[in-house]
N, C-alpha and C. Protein backbone atom coordinates (compact mmCIF):
# COMPACT_ATOMS: atom_id res chain seq x y z
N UNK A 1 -9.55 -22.02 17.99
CA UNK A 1 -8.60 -20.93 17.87
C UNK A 1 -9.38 -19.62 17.97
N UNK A 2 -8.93 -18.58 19.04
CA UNK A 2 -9.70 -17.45 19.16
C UNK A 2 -9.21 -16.40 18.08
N UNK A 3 -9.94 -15.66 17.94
CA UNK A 3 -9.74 -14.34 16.49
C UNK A 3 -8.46 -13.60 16.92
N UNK A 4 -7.54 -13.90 18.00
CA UNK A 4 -6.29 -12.89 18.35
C UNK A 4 -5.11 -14.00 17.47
N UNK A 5 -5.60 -15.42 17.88
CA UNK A 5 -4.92 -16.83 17.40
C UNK A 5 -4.79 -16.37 15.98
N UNK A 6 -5.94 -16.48 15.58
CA UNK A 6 -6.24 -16.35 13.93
C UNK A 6 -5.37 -15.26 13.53
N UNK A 7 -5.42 -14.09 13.75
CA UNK A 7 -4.54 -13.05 13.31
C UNK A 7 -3.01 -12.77 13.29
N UNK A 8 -2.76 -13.15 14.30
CA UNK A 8 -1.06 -13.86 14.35
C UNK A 8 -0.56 -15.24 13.33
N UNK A 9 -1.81 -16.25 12.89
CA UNK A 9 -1.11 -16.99 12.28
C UNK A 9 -0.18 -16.66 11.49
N UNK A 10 1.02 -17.52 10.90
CA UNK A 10 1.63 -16.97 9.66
C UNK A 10 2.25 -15.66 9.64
N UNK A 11 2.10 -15.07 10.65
CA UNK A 11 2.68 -13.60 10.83
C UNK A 11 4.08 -13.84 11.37
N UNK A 12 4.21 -14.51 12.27
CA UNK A 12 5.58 -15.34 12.83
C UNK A 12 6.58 -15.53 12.09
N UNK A 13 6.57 -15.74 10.92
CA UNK A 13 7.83 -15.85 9.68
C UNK A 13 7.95 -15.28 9.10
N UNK A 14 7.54 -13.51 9.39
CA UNK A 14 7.60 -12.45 8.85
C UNK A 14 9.00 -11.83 9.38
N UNK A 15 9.90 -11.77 8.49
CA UNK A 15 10.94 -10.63 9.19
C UNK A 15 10.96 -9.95 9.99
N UNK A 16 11.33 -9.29 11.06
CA UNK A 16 10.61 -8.57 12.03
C UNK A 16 10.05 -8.85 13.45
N UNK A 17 9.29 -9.72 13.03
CA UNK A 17 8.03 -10.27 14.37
C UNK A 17 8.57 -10.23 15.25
N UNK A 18 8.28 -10.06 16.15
CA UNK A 18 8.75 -9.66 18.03
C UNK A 18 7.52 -10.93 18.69
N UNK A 19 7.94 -11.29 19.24
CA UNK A 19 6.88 -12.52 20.15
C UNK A 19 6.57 -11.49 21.62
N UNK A 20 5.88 -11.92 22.55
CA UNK A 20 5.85 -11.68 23.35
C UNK A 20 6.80 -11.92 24.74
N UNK A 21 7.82 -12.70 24.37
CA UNK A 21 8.85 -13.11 24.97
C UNK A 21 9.91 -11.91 24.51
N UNK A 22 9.88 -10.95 23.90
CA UNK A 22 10.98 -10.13 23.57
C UNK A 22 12.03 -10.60 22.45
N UNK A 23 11.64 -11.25 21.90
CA UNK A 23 12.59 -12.30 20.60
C UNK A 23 12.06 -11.95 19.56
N UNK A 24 13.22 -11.25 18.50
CA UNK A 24 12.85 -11.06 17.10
C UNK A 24 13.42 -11.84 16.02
N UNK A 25 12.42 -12.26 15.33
CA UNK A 25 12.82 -12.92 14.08
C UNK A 25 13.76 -12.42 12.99
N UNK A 26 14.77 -12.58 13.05
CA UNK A 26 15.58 -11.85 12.21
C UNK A 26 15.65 -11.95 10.43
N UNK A 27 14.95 -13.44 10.17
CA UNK A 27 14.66 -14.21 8.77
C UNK A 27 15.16 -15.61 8.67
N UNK A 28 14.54 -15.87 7.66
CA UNK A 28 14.79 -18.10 7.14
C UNK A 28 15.89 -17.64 6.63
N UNK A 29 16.58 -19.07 7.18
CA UNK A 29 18.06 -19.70 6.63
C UNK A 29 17.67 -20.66 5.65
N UNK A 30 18.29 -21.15 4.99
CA UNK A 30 18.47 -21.85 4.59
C UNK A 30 18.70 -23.41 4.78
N UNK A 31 18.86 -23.41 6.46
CA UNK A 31 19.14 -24.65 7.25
C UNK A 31 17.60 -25.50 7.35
N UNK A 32 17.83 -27.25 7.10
CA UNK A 32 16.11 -27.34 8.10
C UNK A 32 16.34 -27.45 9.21
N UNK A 33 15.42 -27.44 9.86
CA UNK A 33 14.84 -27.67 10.78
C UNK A 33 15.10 -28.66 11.35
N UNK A 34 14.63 -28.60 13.27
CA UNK A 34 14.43 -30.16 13.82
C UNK A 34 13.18 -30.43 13.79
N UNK A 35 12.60 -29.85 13.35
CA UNK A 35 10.69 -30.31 13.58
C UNK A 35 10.38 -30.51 11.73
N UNK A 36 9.67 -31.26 11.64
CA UNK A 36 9.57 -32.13 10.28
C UNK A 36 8.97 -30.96 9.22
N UNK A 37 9.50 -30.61 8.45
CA UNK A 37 9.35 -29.98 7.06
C UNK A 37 9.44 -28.33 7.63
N UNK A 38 10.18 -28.17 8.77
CA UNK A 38 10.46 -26.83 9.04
C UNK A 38 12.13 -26.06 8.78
N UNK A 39 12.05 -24.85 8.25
CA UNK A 39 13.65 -24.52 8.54
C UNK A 39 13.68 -23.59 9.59
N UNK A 40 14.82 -23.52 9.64
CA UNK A 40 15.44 -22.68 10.76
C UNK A 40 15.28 -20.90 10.61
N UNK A 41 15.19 -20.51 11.40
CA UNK A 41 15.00 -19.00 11.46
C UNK A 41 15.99 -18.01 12.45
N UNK A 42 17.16 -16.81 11.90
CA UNK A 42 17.61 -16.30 13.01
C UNK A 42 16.82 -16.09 13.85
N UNK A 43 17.09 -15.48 15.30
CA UNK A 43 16.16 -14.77 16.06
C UNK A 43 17.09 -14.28 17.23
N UNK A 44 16.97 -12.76 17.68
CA UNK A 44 17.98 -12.27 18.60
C UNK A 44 16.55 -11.94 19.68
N UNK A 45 17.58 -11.77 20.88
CA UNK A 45 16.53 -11.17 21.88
C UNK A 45 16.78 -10.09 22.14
N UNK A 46 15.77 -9.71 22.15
CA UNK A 46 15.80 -7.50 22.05
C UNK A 46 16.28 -7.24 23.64
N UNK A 47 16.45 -8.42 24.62
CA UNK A 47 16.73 -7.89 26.73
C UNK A 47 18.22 -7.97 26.37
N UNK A 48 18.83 -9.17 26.19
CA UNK A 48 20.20 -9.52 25.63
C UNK A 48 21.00 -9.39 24.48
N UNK A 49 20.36 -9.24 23.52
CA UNK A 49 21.20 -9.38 22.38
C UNK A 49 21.62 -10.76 21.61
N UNK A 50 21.45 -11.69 22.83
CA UNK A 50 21.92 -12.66 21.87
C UNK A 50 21.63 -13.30 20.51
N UNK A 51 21.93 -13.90 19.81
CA UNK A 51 21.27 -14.23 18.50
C UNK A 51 21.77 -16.07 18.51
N UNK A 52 20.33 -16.51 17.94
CA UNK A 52 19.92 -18.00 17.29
C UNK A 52 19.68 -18.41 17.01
N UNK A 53 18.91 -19.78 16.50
CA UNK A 53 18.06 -20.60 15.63
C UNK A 53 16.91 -21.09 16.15
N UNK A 54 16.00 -20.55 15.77
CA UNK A 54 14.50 -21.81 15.93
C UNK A 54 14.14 -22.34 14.83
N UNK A 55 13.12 -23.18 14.74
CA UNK A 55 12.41 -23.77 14.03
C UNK A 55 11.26 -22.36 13.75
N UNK A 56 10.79 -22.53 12.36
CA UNK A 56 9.49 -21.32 12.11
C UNK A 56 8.55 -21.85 12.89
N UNK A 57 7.88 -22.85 13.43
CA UNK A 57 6.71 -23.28 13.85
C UNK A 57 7.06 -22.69 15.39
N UNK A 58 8.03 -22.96 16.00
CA UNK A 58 8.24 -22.15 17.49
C UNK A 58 8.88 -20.96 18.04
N UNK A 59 8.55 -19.85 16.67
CA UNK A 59 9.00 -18.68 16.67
C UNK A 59 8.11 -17.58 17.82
N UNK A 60 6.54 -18.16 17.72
CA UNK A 60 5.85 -17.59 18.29
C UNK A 60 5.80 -17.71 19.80
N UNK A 61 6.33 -18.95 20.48
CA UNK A 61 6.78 -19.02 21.92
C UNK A 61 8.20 -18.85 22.76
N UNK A 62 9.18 -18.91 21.63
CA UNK A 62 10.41 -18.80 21.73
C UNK A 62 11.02 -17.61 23.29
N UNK A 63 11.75 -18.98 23.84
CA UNK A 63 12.68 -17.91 24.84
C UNK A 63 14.05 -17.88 24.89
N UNK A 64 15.35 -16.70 25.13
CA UNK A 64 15.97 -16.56 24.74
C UNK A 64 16.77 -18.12 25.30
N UNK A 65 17.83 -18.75 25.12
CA UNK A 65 18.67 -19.88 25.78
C UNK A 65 19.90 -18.83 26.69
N UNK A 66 20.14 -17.51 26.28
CA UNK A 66 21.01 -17.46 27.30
C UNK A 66 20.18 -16.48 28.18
N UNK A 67 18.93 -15.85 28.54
CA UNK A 67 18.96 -15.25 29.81
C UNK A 67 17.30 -15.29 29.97
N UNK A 68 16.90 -16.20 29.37
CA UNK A 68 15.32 -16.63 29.59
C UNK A 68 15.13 -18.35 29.83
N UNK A 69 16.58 -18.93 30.08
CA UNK A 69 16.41 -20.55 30.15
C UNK A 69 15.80 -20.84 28.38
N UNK A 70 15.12 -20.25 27.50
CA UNK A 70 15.14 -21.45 26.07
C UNK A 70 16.19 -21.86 25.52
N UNK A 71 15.53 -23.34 24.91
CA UNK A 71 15.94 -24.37 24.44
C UNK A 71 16.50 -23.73 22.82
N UNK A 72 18.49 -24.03 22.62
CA UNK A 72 18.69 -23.24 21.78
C UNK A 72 18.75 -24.65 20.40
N UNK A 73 18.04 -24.30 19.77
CA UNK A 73 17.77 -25.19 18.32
C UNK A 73 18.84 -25.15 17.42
N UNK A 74 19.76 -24.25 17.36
CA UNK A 74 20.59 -24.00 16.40
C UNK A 74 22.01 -23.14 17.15
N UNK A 75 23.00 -23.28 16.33
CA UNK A 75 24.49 -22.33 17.16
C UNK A 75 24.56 -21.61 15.94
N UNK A 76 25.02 -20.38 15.92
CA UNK A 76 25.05 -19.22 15.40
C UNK A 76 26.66 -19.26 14.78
């Protein structure tokens, strides 16, 4: 893991976070997850607007499902 890796860890499930895909974390639900011991997290995309669910572990690659083709984890 390079020192840019390292510094982003854990930063991802911070309220806020913007990925490099243009997707912000909006905060944990209360829902779990589909990936094992994870919950769900809003997340809107700052191009569209739309808003949805990921898992916290794939907050950091996340693309939108309606105008970036990602895979939507959760319905709003």
């Amino acid at each position: 893991m390079n020192s840019s890796s390292k510094s982003q860890k854990g930063m991802t499930t911070i309220t806020g976070y913007i990925n490099k895909n243009e997707q912000q974390n909006l905060g944990k639900t209360d829902l779990d997850g589909t990936d094992f011991a994870q919950k769900l997290y809003l997340m809107r995309c700052l191009r569209c607007g739309h808003t949805y669910k990921a898992n916290g572990s794939d907050i950091h690659l996340k693309k939108c499902p309606n105008c970036q083709g990602g895979a939507d984890t959760g319905h709003c």
